[in-house]
N, C-alpha and C. Protein backbone atom coordinates (compact mmCIF):
# COMPACT_ATOMS: atom_id res chain seq x y z
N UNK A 1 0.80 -1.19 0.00
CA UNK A 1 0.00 0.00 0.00
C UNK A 1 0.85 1.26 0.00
N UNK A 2 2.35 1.03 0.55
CA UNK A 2 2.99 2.56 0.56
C UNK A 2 3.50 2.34 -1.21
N UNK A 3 3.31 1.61 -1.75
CA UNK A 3 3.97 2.12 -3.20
C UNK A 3 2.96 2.28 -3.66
N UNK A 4 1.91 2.95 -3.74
CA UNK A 4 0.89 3.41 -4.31
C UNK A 4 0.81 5.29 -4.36
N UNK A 5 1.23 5.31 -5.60
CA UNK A 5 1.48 6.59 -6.17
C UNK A 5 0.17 7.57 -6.63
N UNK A 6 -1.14 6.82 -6.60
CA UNK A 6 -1.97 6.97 -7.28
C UNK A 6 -2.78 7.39 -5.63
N UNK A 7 -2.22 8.12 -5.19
CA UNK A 7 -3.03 8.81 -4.22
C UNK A 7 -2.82 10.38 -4.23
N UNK A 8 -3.87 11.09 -3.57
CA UNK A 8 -4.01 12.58 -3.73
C UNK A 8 -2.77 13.15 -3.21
N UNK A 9 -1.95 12.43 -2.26
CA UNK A 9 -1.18 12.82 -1.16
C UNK A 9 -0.20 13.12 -2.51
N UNK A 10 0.02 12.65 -3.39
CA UNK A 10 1.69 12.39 -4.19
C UNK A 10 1.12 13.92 -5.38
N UNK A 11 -0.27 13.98 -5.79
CA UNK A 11 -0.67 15.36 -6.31
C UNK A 11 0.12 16.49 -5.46
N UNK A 12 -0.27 16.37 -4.82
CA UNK A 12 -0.29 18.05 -3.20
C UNK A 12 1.89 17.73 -3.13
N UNK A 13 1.86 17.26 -3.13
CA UNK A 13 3.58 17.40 -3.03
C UNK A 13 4.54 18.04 -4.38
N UNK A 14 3.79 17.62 -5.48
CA UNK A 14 4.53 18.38 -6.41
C UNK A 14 4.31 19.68 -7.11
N UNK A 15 2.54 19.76 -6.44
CA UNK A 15 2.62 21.19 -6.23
C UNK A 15 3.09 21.83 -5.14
N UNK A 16 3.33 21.75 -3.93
CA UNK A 16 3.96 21.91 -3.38
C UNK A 16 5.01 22.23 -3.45
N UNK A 17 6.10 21.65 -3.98
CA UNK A 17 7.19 22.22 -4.72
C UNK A 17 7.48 23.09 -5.70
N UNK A 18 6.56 22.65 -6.69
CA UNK A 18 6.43 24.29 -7.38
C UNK A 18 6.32 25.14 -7.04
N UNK A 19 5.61 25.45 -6.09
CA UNK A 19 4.84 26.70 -5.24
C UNK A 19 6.46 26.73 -4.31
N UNK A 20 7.06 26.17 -3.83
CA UNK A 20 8.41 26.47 -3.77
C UNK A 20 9.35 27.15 -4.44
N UNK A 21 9.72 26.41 -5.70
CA UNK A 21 10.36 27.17 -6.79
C UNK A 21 9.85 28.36 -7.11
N UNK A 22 8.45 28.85 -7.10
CA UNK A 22 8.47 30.03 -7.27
C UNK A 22 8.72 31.10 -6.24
N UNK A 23 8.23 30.23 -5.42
CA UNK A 23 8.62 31.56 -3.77
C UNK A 23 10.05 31.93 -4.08
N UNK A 24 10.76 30.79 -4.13
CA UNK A 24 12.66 30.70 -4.08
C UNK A 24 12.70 32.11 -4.98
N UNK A 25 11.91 31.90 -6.53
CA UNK A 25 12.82 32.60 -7.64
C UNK A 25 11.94 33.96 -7.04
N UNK A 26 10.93 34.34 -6.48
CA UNK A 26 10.71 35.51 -6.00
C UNK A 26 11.24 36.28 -5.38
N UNK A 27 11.58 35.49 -4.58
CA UNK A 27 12.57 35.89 -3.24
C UNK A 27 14.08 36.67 -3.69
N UNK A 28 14.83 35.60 -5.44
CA UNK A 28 16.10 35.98 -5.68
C UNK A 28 15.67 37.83 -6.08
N UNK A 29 14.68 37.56 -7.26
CA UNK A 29 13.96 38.89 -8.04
C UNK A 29 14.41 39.96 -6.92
N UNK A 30 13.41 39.64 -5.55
CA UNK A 30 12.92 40.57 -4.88
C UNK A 30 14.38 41.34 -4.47
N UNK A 31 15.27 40.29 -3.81
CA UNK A 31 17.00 40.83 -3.40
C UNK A 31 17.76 41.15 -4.30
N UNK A 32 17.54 40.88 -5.78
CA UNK A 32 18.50 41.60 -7.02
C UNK A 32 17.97 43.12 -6.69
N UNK A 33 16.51 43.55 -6.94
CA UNK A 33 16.13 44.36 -7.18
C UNK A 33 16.37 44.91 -5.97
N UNK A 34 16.12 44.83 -4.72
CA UNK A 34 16.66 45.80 -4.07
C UNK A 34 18.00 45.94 -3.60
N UNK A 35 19.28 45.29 -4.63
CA UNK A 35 20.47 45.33 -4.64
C UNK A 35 20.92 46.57 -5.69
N UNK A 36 19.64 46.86 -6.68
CA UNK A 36 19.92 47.71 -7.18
C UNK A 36 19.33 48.84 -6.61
N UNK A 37 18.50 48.78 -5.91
CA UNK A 37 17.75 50.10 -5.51
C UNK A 37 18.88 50.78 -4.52
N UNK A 38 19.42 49.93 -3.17
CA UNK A 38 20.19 50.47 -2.89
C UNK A 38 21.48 51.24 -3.18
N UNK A 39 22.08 50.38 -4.31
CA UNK A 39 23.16 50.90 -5.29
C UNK A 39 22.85 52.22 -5.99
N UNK A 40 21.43 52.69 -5.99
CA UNK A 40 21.11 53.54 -7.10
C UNK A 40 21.28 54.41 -6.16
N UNK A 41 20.35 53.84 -4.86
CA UNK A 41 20.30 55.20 -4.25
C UNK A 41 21.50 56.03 -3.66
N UNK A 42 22.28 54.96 -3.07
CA UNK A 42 23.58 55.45 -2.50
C UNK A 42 24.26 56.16 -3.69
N UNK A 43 24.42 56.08 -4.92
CA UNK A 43 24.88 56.91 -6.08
C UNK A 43 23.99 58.15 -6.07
N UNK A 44 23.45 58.02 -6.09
CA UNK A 44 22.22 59.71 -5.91
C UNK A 44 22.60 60.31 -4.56
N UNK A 45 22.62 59.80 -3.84
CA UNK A 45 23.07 60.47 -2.28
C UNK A 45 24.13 61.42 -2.22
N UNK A 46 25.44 60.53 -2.79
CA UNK A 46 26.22 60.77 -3.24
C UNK A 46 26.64 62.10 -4.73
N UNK A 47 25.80 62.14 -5.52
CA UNK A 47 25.75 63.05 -6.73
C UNK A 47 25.08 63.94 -5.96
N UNK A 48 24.23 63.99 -5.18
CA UNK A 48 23.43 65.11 -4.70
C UNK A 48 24.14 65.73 -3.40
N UNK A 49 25.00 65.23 -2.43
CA UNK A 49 26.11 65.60 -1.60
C UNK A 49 26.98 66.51 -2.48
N UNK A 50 27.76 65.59 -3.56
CA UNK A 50 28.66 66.45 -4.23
C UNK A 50 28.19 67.82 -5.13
N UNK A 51 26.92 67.56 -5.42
CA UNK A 51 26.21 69.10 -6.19
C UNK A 51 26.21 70.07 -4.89
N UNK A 52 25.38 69.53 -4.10
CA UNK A 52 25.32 70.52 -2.78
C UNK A 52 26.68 71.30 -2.65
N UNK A 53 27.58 70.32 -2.23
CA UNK A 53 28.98 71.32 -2.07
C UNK A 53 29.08 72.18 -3.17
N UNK A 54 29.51 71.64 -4.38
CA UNK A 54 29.41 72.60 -5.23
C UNK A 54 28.96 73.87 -5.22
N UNK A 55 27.48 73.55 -5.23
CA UNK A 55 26.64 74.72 -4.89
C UNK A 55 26.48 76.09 -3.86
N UNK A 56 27.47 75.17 -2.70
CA UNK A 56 27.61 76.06 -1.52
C UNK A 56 28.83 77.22 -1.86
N UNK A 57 29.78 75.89 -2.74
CA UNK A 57 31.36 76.85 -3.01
C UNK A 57 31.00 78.08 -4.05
N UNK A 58 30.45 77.31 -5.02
CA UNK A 58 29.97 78.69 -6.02
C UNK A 58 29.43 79.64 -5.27
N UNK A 59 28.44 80.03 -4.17
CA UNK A 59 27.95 80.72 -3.40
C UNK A 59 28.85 81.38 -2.42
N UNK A 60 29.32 80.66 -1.69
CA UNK A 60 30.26 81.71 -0.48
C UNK A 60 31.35 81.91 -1.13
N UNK A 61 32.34 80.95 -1.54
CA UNK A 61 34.07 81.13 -2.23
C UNK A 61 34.02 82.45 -3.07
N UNK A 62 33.63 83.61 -2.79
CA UNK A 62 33.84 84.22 -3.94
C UNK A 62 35.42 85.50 -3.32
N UNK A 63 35.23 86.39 -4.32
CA UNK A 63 36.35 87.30 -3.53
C UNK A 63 35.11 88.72 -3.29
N UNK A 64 35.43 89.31 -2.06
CA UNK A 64 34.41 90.67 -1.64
C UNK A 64 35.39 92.08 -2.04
N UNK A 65 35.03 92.67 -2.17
CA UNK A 65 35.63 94.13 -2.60
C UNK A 65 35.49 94.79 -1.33
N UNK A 66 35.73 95.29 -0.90
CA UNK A 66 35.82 96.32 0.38
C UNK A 66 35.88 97.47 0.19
N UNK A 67 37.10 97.74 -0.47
CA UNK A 67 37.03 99.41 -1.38
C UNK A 67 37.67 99.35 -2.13
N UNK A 68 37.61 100.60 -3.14
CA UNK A 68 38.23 101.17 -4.62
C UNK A 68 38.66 102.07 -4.51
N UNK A 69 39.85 102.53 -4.97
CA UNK A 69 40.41 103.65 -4.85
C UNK A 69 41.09 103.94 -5.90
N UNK A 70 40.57 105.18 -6.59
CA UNK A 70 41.61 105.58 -7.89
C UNK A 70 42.66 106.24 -7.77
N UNK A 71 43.69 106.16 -8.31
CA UNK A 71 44.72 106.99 -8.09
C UNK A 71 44.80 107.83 -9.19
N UNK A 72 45.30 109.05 -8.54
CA UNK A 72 44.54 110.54 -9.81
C UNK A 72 46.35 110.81 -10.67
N UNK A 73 46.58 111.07 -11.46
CA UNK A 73 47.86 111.35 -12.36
C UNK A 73 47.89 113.10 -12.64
N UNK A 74 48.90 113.64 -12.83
CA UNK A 74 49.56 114.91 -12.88
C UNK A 74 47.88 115.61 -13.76
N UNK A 75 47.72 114.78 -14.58
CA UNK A 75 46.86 115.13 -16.08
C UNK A 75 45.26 115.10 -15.71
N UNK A 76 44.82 114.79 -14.20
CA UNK A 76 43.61 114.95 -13.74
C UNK A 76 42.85 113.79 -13.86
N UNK A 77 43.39 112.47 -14.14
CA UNK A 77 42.71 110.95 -14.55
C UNK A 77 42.97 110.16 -14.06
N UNK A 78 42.23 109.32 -13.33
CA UNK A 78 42.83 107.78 -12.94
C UNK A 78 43.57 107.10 -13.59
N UNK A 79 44.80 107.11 -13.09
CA UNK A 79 45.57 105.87 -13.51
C UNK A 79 45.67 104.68 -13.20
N UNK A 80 45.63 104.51 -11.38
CA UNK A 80 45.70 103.53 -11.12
C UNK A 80 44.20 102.92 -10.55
N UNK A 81 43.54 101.96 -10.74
CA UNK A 81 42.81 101.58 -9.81
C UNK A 81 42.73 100.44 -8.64
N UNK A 82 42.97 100.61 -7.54
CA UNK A 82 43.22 100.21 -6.54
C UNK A 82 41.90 99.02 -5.76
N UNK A 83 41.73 97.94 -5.88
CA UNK A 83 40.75 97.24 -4.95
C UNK A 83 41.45 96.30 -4.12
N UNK A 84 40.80 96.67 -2.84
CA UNK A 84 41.05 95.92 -1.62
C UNK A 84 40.31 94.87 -1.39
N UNK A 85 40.58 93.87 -1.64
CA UNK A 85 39.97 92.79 -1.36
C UNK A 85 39.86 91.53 -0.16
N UNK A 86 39.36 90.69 0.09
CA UNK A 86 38.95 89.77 1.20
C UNK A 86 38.28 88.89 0.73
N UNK A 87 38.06 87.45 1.39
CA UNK A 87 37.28 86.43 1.19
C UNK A 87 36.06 86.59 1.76
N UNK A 88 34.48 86.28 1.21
CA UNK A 88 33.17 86.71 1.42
C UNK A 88 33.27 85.29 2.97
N UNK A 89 32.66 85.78 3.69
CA UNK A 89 32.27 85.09 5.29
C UNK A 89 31.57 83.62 4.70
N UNK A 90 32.32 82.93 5.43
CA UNK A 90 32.09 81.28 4.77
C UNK A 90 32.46 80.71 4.14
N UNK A 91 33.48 81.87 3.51
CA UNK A 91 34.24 80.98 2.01
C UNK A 91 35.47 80.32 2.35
N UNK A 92 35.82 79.19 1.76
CA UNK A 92 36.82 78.23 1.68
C UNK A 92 38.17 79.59 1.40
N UNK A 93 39.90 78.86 1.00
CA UNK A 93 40.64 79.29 0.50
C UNK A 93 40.09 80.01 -0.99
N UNK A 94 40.82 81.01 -1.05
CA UNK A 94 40.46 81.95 -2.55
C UNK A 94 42.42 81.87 -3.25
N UNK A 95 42.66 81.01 -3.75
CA UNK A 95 43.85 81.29 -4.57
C UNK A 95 43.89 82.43 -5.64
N UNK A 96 44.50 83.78 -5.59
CA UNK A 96 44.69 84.87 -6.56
C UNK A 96 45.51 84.92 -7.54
N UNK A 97 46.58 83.85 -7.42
CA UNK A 97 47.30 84.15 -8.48
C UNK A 97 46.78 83.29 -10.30
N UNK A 98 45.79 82.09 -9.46
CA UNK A 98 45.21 81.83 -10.67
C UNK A 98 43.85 82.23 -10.97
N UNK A 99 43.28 83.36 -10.71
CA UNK A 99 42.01 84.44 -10.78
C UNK A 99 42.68 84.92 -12.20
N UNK A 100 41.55 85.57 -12.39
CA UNK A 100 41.54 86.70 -13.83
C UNK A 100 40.78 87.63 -13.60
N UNK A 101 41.14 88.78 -14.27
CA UNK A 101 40.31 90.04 -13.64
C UNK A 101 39.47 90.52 -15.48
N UNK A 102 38.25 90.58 -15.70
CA UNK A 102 37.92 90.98 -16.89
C UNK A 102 37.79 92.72 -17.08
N UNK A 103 38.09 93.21 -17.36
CA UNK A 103 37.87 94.59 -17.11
C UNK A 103 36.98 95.40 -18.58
N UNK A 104 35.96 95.81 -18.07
CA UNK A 104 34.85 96.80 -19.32
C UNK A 104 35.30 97.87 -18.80
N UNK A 105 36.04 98.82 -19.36
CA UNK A 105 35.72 100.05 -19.42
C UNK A 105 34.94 100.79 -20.40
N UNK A 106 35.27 102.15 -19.94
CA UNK A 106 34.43 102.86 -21.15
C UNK A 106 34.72 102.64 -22.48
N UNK A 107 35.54 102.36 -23.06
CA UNK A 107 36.13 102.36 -24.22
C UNK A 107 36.82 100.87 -24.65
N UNK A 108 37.04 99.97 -23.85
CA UNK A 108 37.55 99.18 -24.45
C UNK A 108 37.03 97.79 -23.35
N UNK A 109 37.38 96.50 -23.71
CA UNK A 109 37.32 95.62 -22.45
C UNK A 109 38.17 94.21 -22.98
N UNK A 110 39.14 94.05 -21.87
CA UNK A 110 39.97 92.99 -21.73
C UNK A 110 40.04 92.25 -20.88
N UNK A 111 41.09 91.07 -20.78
CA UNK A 111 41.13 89.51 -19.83
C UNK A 111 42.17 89.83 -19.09
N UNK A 112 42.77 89.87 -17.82
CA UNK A 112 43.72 90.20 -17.18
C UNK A 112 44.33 89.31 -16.29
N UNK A 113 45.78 88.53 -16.44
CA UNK A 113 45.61 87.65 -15.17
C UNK A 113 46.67 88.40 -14.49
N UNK A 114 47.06 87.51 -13.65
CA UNK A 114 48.04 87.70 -12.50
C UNK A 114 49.65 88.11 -12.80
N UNK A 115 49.96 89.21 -12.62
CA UNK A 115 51.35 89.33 -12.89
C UNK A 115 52.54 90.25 -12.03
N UNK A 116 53.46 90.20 -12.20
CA UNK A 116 54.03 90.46 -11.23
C UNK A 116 54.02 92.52 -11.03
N UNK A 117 53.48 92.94 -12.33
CA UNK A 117 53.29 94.31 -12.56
C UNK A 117 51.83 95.02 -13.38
N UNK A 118 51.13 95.37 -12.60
CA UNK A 118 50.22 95.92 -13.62
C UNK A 118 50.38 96.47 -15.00
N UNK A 119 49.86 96.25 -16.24
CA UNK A 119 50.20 96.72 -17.30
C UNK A 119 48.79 95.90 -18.38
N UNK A 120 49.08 96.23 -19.60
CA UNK A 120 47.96 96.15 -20.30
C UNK A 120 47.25 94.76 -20.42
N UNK A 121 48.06 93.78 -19.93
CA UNK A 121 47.60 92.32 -20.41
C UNK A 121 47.90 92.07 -18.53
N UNK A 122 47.64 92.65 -17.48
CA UNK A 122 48.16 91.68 -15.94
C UNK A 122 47.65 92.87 -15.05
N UNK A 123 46.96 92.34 -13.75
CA UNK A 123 46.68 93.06 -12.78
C UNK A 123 48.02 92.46 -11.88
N UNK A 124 47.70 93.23 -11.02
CA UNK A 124 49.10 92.84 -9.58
C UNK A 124 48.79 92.94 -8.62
N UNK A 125 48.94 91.50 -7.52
CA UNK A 125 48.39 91.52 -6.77
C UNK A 125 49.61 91.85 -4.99
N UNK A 126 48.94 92.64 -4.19
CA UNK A 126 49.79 92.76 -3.37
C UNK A 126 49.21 92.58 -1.84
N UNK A 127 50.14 92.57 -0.86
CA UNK A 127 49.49 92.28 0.67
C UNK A 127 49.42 93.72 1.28
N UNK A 128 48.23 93.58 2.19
CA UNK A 128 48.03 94.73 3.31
C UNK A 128 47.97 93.89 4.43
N UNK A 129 46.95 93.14 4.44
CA UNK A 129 47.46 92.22 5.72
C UNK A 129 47.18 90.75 5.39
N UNK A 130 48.22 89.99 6.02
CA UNK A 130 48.56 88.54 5.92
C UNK A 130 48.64 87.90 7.33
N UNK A 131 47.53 87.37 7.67
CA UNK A 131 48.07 87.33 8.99
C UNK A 131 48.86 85.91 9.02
N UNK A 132 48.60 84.92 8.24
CA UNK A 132 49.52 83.74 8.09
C UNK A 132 50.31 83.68 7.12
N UNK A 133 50.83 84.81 6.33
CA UNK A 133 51.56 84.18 5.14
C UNK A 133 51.22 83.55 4.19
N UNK A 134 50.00 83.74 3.88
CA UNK A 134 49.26 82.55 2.83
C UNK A 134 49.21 83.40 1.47
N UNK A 135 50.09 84.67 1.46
CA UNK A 135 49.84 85.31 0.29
C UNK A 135 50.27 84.29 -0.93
N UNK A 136 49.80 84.57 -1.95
CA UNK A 136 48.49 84.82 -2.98
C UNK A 136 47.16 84.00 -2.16
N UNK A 137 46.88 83.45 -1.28
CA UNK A 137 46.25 82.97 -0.92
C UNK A 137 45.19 83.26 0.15
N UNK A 138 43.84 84.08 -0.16
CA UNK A 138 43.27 84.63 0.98
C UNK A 138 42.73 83.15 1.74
N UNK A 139 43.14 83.20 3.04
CA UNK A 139 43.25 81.98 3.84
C UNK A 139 42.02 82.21 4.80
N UNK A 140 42.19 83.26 5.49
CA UNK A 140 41.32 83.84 7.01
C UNK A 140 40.85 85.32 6.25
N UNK A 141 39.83 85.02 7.46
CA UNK A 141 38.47 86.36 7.00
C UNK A 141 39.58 87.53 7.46
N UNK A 142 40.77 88.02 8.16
CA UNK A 142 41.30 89.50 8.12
C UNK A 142 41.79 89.33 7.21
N UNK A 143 42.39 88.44 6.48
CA UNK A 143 43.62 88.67 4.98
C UNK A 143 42.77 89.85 4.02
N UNK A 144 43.71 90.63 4.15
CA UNK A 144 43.41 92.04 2.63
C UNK A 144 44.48 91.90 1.86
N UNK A 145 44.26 91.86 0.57
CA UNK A 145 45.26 91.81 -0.44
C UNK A 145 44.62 93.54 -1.67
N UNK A 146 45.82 93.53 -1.98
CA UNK A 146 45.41 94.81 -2.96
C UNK A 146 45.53 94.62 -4.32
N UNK A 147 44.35 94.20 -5.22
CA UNK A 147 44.67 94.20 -6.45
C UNK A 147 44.42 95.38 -7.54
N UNK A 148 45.28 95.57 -8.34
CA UNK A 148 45.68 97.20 -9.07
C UNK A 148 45.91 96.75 -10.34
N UNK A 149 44.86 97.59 -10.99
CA UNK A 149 44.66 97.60 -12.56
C UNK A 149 45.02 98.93 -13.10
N UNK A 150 46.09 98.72 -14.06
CA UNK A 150 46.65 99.81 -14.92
C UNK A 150 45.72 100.59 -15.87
N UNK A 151 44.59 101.20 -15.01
CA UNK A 151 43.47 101.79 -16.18
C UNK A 151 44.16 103.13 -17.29
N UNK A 152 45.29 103.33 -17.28
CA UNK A 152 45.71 103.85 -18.09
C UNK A 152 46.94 103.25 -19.80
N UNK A 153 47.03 101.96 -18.78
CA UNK A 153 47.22 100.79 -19.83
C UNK A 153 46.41 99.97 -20.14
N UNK A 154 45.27 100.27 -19.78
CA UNK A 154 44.56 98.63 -20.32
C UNK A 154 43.22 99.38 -21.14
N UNK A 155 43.13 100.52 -20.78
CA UNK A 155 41.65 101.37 -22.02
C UNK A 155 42.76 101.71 -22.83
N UNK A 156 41.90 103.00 -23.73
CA UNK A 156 42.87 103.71 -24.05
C UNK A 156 44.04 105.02 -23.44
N UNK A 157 44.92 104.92 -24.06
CA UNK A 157 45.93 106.03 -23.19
C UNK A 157 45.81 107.22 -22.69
N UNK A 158 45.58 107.49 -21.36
CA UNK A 158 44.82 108.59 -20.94
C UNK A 158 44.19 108.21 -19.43
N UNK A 159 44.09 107.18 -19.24
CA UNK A 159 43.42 106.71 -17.78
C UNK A 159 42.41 107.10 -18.25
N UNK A 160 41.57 106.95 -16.90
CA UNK A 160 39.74 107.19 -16.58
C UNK A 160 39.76 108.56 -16.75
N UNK A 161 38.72 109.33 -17.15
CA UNK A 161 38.55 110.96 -16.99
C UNK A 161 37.01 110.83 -15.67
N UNK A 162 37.01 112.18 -14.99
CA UNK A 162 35.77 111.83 -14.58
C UNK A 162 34.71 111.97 -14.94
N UNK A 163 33.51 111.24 -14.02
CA UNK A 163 32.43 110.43 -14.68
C UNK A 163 32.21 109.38 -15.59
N UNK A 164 33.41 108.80 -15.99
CA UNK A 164 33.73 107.70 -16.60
C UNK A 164 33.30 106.64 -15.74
N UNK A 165 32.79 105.69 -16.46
CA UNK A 165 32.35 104.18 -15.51
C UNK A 165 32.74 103.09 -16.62
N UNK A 166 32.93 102.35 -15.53
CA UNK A 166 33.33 100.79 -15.80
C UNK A 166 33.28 99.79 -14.36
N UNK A 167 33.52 98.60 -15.31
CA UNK A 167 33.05 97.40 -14.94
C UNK A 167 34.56 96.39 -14.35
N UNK A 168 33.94 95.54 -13.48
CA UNK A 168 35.69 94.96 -13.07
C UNK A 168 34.95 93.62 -12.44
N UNK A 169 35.10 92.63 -13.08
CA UNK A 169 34.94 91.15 -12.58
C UNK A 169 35.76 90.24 -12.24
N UNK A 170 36.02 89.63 -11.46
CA UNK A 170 36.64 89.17 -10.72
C UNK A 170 36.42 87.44 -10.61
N UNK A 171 36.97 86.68 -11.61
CA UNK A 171 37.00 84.94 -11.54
C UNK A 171 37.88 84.39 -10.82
N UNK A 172 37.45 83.62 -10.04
CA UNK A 172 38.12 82.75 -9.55
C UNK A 172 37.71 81.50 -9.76
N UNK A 173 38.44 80.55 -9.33
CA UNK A 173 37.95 79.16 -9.79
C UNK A 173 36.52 78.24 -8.86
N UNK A 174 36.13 79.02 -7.91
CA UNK A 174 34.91 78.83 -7.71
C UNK A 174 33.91 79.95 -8.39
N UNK A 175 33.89 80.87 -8.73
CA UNK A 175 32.87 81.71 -9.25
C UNK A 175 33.44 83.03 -10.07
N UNK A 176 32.77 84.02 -10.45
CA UNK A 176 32.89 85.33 -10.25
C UNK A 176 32.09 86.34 -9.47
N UNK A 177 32.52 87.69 -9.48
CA UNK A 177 31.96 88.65 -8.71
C UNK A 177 32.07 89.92 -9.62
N UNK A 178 31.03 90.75 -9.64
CA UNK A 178 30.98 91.77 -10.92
C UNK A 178 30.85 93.44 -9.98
N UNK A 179 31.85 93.74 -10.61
CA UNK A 179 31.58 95.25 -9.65
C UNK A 179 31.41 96.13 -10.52
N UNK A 180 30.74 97.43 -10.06
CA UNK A 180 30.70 98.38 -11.33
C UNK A 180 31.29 99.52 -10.45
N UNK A 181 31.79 100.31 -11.06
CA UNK A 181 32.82 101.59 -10.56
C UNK A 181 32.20 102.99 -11.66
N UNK A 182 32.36 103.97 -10.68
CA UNK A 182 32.14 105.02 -12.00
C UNK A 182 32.91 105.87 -10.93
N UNK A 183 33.76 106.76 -11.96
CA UNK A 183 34.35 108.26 -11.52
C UNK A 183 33.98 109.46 -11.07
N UNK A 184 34.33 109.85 -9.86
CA UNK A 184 33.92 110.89 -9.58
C UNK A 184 33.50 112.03 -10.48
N UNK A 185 32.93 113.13 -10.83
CA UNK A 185 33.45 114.26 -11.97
C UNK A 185 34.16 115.18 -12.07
N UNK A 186 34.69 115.18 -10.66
CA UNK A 186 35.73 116.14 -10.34
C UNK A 186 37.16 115.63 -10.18
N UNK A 187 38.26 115.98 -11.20
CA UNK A 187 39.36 114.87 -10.14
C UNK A 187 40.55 116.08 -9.72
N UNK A 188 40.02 117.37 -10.02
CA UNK A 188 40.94 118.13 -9.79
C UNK A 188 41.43 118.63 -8.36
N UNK A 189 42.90 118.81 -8.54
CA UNK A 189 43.53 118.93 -7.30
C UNK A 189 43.33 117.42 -6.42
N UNK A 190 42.59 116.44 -6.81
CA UNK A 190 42.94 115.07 -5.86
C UNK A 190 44.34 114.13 -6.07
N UNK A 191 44.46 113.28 -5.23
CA UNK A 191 45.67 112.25 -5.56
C UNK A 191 45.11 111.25 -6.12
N UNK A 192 43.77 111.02 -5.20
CA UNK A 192 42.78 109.80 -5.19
C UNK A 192 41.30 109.84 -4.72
N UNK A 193 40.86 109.03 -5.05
CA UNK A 193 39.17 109.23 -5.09
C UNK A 193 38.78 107.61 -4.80
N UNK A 194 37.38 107.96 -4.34
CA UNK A 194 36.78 107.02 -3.87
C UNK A 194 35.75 106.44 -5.40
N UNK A 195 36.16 105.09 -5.73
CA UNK A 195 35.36 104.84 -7.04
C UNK A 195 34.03 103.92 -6.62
């Protein structure tokens, strides 16, 4: 009587097992797929961490202007223009020597990088205060550095006259910063003026 195959009992067992095999292959489905979900997500976490920073550096890293100061020539015109600069509150290191300064003036507009002398193709950058030595490098919120554009070499020859305006942007490798300047109308009898 036990070799009798021809009972209901020997039906119900091999479905039984099927109904196994499929749980099993459900089960693999179910853990691939959330082998990828996790993988995906931790990659998004990740892309969206690294945009964030990004986003923050483009935002604070920039360079702040503090003041402008023209320097007036025998002939009544800005020659030199003088900006004092600092790192904006929150911002990482600002490296200056690989910045570029774009300059619009009234009359003309050029690309300016870093050089050891102001002149028609280079701004120049110098220290007022360093409190660590990190020059070209604004490190800490007191560091002032002075950067000076030859506005009498880089428009045309003649410097700024007053009421003259222009433009002075400032790239660095997290962002830029766009300033606009215009000339007093008086420059007579000054050394220097407030732009």
């Amino acid at each position: 009587m036990l070799e009798n195959r021809d009972t209901p009992f020997a039906d119900r067992g091999q479905v039984g097992i099927g109904t196994l095999i499929v749980f099993i292959a459900m089960v693999l489905v179910a853990a691939i797929a959330a082998g990828v979900l996790i993988n995906t997500a931790g990659f998004l976490q990740t892309k969206s961490e690294q945009t964030g920073q990004e986003s923050t550096a483009g935002v604070t890293n920039r360079v702040n202007v503090v003041s402008s100061v023209g320097v007036v020539g025998n002939d009544e015109t800005v020659h030199l223009v003088n900006l004092t600069v600092m790192k904006n509150s929150g911002s990482g290191d600002i490296n200056l020597s690989t910045a570029t300064v774009e300059w619009l003036g009234p009359d003309t507009g050029t690309i300016l990088e870093n050089g050891s002398e102001a002149d028609a193709d280079h701004f120049n950058t110098t220290v007022i205060r360093d409190k660590q030595g990190s020059f070209p490098v604004l490190h800490n919120q007191e560091d002032r550095f002075r950067i000076t554009i030859n506005a009498n070499k880089v428009g045309d020859p003649g410097g700024l006259d007053g009421g003259d305006e222009f433009t002075v942007k400032i790239v660095t490798s997290a962002g830029a910063m766009t300033y606009h300047h215009s000339v007093p109308p008086s420059l007579s009898g000054k050394d220097a003026v407030q732009l």
